[in-house]
PDB file of N, CA and C in Angstrom:
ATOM      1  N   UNK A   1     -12.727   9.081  -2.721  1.00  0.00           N
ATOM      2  CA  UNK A   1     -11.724   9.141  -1.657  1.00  0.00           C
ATOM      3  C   UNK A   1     -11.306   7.729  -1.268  1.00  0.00           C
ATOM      4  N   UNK A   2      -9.966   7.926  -0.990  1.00  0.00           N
ATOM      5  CA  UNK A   2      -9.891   5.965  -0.798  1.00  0.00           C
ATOM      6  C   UNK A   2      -9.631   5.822   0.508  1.00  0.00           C
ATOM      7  N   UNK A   3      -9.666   4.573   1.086  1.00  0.00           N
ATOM      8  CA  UNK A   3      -9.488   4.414   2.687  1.00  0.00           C
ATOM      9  C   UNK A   3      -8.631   3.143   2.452  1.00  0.00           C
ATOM     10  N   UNK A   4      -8.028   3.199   4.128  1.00  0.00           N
ATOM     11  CA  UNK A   4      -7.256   1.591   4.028  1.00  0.00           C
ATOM     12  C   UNK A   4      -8.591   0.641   4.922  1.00  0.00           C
ATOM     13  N   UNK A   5      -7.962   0.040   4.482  1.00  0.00           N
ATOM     14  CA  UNK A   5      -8.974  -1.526   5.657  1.00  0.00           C
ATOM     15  C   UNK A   5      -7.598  -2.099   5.737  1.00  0.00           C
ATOM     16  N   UNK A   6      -8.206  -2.322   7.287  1.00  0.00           N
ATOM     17  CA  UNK A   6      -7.364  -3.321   8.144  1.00  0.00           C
ATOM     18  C   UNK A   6      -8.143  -5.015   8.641  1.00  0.00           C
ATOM     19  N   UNK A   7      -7.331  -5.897   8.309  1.00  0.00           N
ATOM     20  CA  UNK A   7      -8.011  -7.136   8.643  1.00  0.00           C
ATOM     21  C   UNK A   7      -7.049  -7.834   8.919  1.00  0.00           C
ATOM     22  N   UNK A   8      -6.965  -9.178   9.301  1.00  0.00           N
ATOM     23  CA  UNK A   8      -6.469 -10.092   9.964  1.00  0.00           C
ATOM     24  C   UNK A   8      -5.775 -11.171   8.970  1.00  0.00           C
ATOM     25  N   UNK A   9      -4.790 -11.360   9.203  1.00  0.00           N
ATOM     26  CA  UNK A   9      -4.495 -13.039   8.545  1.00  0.00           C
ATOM     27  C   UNK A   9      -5.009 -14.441   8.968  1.00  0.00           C
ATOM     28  N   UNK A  10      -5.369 -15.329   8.203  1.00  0.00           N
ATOM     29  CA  UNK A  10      -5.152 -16.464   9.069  1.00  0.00           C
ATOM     30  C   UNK A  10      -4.421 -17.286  10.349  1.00  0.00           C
ATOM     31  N   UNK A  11      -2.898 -16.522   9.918  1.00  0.00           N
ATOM     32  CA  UNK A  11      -2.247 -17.120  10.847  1.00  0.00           C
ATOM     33  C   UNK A  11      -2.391 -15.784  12.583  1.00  0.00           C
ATOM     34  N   UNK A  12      -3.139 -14.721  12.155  1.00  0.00           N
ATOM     35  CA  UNK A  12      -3.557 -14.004  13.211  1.00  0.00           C
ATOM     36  C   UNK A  12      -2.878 -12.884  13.394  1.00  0.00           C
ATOM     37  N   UNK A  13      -2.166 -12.294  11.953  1.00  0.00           N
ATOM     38  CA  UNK A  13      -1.342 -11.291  11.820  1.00  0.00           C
ATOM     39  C   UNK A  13      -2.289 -10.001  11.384  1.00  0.00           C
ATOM     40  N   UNK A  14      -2.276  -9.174  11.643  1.00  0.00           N
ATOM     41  CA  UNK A  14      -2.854  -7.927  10.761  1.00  0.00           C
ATOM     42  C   UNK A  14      -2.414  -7.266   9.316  1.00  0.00           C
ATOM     43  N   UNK A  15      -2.988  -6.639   9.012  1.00  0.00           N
ATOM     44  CA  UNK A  15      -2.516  -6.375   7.379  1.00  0.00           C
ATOM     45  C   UNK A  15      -3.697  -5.606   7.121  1.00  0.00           C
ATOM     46  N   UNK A  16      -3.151  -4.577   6.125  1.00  0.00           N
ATOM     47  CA  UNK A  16      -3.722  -2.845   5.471  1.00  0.00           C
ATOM     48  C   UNK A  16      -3.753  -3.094   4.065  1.00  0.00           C
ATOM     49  N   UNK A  17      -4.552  -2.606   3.768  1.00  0.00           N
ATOM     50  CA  UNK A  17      -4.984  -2.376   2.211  1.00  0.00           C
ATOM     51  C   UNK A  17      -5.210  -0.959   1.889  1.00  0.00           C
ATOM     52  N   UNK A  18      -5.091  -0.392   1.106  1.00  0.00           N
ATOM     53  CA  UNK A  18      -5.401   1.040   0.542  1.00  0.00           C
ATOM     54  C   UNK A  18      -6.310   0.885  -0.716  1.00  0.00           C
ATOM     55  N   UNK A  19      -7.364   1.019  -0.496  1.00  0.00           N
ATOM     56  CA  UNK A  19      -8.133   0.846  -1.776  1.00  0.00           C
ATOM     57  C   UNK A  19      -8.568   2.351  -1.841  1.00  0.00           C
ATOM     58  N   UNK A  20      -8.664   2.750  -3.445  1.00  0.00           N
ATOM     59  CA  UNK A  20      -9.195   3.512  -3.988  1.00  0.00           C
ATOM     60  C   UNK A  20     -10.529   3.941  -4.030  1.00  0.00           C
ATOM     61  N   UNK A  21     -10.623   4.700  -4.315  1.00  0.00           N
ATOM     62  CA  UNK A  21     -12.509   5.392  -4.281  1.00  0.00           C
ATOM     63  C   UNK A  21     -13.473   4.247  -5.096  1.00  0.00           C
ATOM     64  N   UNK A  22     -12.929   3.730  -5.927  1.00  0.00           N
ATOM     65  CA  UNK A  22     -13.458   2.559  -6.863  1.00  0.00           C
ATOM     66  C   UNK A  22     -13.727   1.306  -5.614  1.00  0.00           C
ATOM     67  N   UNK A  23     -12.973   1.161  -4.739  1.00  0.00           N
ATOM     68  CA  UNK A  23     -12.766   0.296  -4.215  1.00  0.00           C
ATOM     69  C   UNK A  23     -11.580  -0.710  -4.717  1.00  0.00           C
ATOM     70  N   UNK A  24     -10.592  -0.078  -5.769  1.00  0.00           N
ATOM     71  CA  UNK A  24     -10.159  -1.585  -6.124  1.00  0.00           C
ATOM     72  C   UNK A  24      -8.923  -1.581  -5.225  1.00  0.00           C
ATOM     73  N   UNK A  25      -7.557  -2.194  -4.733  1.00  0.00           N
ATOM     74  CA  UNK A  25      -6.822  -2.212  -4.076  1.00  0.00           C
ATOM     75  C   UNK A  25      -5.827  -1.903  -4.972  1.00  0.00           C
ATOM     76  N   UNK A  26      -5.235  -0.931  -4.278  1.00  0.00           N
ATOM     77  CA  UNK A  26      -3.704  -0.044  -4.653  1.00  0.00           C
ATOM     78  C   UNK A  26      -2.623  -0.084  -3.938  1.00  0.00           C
ATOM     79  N   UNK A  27      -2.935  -0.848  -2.903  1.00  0.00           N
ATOM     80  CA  UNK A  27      -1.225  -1.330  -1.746  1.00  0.00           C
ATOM     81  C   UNK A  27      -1.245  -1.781  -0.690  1.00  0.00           C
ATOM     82  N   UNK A  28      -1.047  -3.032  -0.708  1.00  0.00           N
ATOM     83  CA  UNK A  28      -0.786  -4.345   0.115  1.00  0.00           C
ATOM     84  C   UNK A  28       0.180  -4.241   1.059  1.00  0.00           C
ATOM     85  N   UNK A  29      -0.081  -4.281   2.288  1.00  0.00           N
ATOM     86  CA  UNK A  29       1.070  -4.635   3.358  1.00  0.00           C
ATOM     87  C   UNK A  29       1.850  -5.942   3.682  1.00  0.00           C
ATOM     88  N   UNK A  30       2.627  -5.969   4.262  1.00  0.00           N
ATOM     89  CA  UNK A  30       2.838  -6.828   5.519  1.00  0.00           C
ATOM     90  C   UNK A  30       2.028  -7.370   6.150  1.00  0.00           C
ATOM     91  N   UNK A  31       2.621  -8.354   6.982  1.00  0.00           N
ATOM     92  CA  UNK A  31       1.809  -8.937   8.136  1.00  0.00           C
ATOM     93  C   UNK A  31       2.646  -8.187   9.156  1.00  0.00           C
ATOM     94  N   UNK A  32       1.586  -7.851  10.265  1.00  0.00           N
ATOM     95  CA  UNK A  32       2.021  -7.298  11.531  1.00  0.00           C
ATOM     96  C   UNK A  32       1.083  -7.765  12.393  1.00  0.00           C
ATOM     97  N   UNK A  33       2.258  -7.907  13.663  1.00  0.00           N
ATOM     98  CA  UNK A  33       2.022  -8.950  14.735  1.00  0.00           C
ATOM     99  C   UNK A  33       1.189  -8.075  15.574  1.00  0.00           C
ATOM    100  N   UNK A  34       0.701  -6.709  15.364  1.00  0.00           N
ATOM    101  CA  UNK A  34       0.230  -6.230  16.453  1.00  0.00           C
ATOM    102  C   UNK A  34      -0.682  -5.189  15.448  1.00  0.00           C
ATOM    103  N   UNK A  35      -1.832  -4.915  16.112  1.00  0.00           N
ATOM    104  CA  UNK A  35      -2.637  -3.841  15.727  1.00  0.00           C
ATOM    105  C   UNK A  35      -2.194  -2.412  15.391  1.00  0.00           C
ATOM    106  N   UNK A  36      -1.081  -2.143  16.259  1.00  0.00           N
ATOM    107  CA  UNK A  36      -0.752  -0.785  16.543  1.00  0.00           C
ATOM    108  C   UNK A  36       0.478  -0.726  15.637  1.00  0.00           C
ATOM    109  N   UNK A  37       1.034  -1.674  15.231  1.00  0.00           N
ATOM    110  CA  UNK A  37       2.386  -1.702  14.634  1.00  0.00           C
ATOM    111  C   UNK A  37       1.514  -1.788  13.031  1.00  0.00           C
ATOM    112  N   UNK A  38       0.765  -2.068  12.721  1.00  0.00           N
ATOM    113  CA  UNK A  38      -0.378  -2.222  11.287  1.00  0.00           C
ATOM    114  C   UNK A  38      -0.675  -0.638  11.268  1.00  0.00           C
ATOM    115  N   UNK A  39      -1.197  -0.427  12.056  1.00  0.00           N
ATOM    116  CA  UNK A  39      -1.672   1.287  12.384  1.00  0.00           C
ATOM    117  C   UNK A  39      -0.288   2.873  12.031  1.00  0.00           C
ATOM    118  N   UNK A  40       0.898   1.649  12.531  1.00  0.00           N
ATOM    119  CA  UNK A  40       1.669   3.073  12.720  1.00  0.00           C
ATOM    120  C   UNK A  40       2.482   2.480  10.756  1.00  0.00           C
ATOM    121  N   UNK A  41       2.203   1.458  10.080  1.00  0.00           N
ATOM    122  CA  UNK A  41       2.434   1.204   9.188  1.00  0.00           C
ATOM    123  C   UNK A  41       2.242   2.098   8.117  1.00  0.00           C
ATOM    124  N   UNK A  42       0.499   1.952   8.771  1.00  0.00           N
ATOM    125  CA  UNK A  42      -0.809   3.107   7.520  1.00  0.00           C
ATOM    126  C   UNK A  42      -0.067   4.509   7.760  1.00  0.00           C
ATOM    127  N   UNK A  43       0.503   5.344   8.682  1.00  0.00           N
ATOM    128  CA  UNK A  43       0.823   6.442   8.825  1.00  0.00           C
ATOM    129  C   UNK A  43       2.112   6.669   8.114  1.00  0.00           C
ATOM    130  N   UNK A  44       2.796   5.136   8.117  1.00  0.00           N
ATOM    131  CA  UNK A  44       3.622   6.015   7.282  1.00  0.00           C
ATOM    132  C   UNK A  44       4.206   5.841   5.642  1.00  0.00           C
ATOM    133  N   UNK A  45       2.493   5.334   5.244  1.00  0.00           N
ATOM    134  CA  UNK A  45       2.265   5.482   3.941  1.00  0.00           C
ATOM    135  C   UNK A  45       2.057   6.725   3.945  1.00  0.00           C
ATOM    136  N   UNK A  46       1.076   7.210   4.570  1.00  0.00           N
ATOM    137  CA  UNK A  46       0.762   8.190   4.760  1.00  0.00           C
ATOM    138  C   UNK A  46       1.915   9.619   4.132  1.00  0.00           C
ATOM    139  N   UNK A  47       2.888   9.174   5.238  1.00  0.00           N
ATOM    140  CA  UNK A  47       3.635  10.443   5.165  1.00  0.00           C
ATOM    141  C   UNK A  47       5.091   9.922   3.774  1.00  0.00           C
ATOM    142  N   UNK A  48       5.050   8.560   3.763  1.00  0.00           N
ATOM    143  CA  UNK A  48       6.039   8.914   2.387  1.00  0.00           C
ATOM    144  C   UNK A  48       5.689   8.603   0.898  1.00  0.00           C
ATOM    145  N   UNK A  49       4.097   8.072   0.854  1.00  0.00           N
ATOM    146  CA  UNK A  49       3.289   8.118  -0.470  1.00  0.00           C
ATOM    147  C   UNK A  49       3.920   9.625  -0.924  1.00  0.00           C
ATOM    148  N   UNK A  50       4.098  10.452  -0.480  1.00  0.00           N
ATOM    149  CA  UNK A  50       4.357  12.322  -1.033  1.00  0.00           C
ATOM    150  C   UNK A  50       5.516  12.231  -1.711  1.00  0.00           C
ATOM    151  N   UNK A  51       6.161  11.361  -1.521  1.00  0.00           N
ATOM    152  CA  UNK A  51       7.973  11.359  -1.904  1.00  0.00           C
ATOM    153  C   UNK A  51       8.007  11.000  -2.996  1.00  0.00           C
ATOM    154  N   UNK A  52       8.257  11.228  -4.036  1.00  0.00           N
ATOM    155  CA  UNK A  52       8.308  10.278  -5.557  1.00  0.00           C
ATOM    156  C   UNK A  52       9.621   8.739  -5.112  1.00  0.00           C
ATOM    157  N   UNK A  53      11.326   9.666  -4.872  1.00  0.00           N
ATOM    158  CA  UNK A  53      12.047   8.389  -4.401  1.00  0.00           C
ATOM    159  C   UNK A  53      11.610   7.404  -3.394  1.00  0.00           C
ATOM    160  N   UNK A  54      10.635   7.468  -2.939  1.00  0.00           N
ATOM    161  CA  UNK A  54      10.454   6.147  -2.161  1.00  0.00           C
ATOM    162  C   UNK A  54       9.726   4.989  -3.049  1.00  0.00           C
ATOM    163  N   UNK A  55       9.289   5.542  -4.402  1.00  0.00           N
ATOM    164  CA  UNK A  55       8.816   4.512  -5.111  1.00  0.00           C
ATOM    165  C   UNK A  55       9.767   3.824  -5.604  1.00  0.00           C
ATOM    166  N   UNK A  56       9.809   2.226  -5.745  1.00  0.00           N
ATOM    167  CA  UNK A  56      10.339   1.242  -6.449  1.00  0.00           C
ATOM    168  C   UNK A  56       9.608   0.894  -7.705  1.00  0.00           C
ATOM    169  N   UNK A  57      10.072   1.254  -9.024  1.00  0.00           N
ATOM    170  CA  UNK A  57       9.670   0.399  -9.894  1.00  0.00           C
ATOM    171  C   UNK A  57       9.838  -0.261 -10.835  1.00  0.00           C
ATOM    172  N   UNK A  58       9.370  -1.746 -10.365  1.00  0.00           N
ATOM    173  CA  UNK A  58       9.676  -2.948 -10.669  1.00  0.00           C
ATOM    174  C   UNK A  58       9.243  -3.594 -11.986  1.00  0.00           C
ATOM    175  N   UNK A  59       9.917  -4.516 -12.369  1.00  0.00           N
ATOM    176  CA  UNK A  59       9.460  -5.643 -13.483  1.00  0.00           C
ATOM    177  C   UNK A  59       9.534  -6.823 -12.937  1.00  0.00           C
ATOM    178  N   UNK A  60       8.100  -7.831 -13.482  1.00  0.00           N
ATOM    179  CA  UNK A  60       8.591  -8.978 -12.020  1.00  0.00           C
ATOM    180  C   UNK A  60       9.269  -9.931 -13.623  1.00  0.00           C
ATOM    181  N   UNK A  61       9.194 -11.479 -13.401  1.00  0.00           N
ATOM    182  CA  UNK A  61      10.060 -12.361 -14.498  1.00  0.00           C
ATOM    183  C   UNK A  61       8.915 -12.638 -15.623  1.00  0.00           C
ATOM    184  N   UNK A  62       8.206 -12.188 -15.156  1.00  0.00           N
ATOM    185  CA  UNK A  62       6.618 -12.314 -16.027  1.00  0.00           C
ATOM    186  C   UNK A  62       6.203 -11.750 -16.736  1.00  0.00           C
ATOM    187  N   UNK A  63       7.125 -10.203 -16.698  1.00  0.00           N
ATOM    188  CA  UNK A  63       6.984  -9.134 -17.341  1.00  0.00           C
ATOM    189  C   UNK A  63       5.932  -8.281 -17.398  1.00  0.00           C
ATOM    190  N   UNK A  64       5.073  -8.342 -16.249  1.00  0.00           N
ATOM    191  CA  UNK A  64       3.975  -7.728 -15.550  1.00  0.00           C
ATOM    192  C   UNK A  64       4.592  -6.188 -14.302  1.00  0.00           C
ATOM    193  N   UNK A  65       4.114  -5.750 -14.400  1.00  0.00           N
ATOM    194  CA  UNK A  65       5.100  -3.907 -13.509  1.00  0.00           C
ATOM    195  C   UNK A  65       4.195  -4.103 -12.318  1.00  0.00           C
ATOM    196  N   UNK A  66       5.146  -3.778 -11.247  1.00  0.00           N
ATOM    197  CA  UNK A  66       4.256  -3.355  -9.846  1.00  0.00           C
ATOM    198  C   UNK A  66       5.579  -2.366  -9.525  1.00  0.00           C
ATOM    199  N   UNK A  67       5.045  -1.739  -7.899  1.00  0.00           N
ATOM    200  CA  UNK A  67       6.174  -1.369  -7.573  1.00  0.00           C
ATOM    201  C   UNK A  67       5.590  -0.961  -5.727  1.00  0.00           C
ATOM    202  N   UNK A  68       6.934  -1.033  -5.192  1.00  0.00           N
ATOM    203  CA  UNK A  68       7.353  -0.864  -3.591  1.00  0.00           C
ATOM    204  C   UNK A  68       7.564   0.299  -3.029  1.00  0.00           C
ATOM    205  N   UNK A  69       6.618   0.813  -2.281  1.00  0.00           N
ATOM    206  CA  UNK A  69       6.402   1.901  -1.179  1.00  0.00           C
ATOM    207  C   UNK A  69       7.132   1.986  -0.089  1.00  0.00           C
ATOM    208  N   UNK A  70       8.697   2.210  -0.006  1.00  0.00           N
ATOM    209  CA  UNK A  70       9.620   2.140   1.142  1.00  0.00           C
ATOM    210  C   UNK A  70       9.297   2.886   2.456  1.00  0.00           C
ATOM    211  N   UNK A  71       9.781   3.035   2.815  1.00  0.00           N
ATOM    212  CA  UNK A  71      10.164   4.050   3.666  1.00  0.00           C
ATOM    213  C   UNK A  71      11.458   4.736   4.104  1.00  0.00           C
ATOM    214  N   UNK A  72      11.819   5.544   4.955  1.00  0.00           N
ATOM    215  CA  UNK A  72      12.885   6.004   4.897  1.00  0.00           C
ATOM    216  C   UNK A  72      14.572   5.864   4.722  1.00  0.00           C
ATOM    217  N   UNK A  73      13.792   4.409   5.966  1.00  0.00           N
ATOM    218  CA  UNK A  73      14.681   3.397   6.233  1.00  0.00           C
ATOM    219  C   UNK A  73      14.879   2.427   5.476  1.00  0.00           C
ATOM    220  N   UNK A  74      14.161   2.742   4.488  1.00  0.00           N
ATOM    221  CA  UNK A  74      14.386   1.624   2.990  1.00  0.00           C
ATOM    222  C   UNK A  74      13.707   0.026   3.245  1.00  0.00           C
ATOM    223  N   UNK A  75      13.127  -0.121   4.388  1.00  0.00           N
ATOM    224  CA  UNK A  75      11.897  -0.856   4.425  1.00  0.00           C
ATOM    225  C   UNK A  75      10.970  -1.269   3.461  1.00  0.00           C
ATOM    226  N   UNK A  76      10.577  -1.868   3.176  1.00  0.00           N
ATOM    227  CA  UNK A  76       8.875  -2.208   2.175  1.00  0.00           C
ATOM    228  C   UNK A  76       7.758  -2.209   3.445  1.00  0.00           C
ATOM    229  N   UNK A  77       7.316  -1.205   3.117  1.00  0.00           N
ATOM    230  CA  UNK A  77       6.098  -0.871   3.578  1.00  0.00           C
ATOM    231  C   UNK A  77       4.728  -0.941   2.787  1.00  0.00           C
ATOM    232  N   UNK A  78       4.800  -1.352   1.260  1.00  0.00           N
ATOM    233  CA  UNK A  78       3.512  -1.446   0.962  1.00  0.00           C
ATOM    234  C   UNK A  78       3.833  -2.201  -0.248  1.00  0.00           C
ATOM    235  N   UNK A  79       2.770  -3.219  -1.488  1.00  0.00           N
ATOM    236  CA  UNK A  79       3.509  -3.684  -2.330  1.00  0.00           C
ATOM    237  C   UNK A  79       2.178  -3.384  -3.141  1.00  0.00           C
ATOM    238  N   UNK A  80       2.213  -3.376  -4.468  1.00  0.00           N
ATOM    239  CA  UNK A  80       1.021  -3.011  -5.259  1.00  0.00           C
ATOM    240  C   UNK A  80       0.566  -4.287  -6.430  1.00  0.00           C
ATOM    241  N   UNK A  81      -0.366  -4.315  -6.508  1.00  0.00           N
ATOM    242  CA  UNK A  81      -0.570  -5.509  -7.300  1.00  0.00           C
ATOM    243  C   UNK A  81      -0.167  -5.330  -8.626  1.00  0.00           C
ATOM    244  N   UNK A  82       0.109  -6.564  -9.686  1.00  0.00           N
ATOM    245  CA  UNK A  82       0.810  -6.190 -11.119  1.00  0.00           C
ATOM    246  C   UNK A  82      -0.014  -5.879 -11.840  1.00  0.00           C
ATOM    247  N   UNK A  83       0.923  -5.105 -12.388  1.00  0.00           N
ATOM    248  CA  UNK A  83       0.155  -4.242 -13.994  1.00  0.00           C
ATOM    249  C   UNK A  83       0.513  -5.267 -15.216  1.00  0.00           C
ATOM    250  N   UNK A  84      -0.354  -4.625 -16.349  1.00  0.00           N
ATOM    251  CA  UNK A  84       0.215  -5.219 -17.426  1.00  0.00           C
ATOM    252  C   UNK A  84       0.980  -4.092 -18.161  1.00  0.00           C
ATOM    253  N   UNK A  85       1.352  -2.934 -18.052  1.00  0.00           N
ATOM    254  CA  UNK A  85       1.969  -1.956 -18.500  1.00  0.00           C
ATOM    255  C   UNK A  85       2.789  -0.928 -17.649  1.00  0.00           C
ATOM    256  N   UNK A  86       4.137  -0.816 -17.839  1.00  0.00           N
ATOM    257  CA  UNK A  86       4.533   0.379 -16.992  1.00  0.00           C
ATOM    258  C   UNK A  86       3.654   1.710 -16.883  1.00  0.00           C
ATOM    259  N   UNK A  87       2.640   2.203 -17.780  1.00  0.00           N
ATOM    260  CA  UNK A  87       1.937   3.328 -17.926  1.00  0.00           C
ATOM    261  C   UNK A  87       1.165   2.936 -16.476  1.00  0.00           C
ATOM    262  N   UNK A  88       0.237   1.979 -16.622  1.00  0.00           N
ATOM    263  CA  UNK A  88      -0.653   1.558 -15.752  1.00  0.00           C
ATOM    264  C   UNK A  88      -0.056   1.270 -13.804  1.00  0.00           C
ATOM    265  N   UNK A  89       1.370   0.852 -14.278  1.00  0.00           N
ATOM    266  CA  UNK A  89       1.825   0.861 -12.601  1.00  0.00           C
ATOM    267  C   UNK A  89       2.169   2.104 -12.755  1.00  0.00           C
ATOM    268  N   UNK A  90       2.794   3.533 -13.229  1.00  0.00           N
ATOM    269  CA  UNK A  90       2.935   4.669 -12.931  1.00  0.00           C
ATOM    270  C   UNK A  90       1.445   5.461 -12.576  1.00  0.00           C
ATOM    271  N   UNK A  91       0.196   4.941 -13.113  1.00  0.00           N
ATOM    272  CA  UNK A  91      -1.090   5.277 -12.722  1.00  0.00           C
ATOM    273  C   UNK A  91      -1.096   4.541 -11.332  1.00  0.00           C
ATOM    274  N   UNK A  92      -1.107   3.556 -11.092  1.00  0.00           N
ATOM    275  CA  UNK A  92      -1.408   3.108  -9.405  1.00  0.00           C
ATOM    276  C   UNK A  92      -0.333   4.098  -8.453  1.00  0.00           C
ATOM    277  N   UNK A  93       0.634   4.298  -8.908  1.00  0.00           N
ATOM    278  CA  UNK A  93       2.089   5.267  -8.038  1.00  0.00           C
ATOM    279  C   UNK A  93       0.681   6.744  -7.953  1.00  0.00           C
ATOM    280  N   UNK A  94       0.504   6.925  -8.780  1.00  0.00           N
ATOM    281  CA  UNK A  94      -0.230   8.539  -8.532  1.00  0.00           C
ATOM    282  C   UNK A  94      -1.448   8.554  -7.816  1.00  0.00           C
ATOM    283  N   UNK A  95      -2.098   7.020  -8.133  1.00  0.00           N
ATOM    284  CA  UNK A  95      -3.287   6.730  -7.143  1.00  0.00           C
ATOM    285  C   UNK A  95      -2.893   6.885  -5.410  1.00  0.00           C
ATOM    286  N   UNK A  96      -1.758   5.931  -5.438  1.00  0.00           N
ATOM    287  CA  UNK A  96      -1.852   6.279  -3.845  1.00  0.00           C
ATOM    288  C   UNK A  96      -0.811   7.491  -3.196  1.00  0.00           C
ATOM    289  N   UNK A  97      -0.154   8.384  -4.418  1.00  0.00           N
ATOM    290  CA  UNK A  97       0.074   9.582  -3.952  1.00  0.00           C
ATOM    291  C   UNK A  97      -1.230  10.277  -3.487  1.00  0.00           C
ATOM    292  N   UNK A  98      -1.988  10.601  -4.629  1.00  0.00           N
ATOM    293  CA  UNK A  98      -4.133  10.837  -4.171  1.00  0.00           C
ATOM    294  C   UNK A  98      -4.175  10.812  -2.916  1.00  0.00           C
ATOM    295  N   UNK A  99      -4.573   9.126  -3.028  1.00  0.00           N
ATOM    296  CA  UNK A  99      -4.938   8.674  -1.652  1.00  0.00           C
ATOM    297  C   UNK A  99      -4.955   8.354  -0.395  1.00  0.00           C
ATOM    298  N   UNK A 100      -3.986   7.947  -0.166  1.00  0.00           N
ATOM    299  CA  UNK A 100      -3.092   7.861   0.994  1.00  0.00           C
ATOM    300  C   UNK A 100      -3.075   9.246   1.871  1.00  0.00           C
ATOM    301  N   UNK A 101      -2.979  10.221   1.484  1.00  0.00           N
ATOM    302  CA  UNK A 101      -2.653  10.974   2.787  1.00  0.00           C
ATOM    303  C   UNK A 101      -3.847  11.626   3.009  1.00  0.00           C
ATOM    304  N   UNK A 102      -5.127  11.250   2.948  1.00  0.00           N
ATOM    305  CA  UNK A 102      -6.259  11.819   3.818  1.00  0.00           C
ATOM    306  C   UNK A 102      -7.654  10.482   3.868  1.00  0.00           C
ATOM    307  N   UNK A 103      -7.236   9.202   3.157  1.00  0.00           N
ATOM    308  CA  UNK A 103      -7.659   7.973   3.566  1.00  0.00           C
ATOM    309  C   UNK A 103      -8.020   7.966   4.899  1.00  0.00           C
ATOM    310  N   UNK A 104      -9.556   7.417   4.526  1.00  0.00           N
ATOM    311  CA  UNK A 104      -9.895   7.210   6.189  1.00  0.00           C
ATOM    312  C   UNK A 104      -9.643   5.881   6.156  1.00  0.00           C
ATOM    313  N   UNK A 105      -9.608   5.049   7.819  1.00  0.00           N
ATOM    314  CA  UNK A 105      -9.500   3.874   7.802  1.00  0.00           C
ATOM    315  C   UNK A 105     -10.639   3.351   8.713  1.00  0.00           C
ATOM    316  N   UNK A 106     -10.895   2.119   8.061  1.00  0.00           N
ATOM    317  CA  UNK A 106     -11.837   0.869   7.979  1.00  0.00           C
ATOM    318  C   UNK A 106     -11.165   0.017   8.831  1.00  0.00           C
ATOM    319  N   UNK A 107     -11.780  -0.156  10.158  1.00  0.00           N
ATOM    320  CA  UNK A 107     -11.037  -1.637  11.306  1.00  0.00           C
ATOM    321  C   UNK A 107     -11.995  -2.377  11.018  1.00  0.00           C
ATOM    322  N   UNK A 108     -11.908  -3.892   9.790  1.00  0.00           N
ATOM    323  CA  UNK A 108     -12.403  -4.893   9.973  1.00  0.00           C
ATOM    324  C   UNK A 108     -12.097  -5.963  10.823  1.00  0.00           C
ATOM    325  N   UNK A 109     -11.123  -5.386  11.884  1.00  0.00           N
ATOM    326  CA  UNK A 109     -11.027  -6.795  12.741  1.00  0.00           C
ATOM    327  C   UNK A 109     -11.754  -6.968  14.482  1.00  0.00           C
ATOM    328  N   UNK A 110     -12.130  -5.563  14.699  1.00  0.00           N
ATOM    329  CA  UNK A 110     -12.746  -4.882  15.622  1.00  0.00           C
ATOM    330  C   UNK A 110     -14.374  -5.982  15.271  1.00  0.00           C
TER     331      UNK A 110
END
């Protein structure tokens, strides 16, 4: 089962991770200036991880695949680390379809 963790930036911003049952990380946030604005972030991975169109997927100049977790409002709400194969970023897209919507969450800043 995967959970997000929440932790802090240096510069004192918050930021979510979604890691997988493995533990490895499947989608990177933002920085957010507030706990609760990080929180209402995770929810709404939550609710549009389900959507296939909210996925972006990308080729970066490196020729390595990731891809972007929008939201409705066409926002980036989550970013995924690079693959070396489109197969392998369409496997992370299904990971956090999985995971994401019953992820418990981890407050490492508490």
């Amino acid at each position: 089962m995967g959970k997000f963790v929440i932790t802090t930036r240096k510069n004192g911003e918050f930021q979510f991770s979604l890691k997988a049952g493995n533990g490895q990380e499947i989608l990177g946030s933002e920085g957010y200036t507030t706990k609760a604005a990080c929180e209402n972030g995770i929810e709404s991975v939550r609710k549009n991880s389900q959507e296939d169109g909210r996925y972006d997927r990308l080729e970066s100049k490196n020729g390595k695949y990731y891809f972007n977790l929008k939201a409705g409002n066409g926002q980036i709400i989550g970013t995924s680390e690079m693959y070396e194969s489109a197969s392998s970023r369409d496997n992370g897209i299904a990971s956090v379809t999985n995971n994401a919507p019953d992820a418990t969450v981890e407050d490492q800043t508490a």
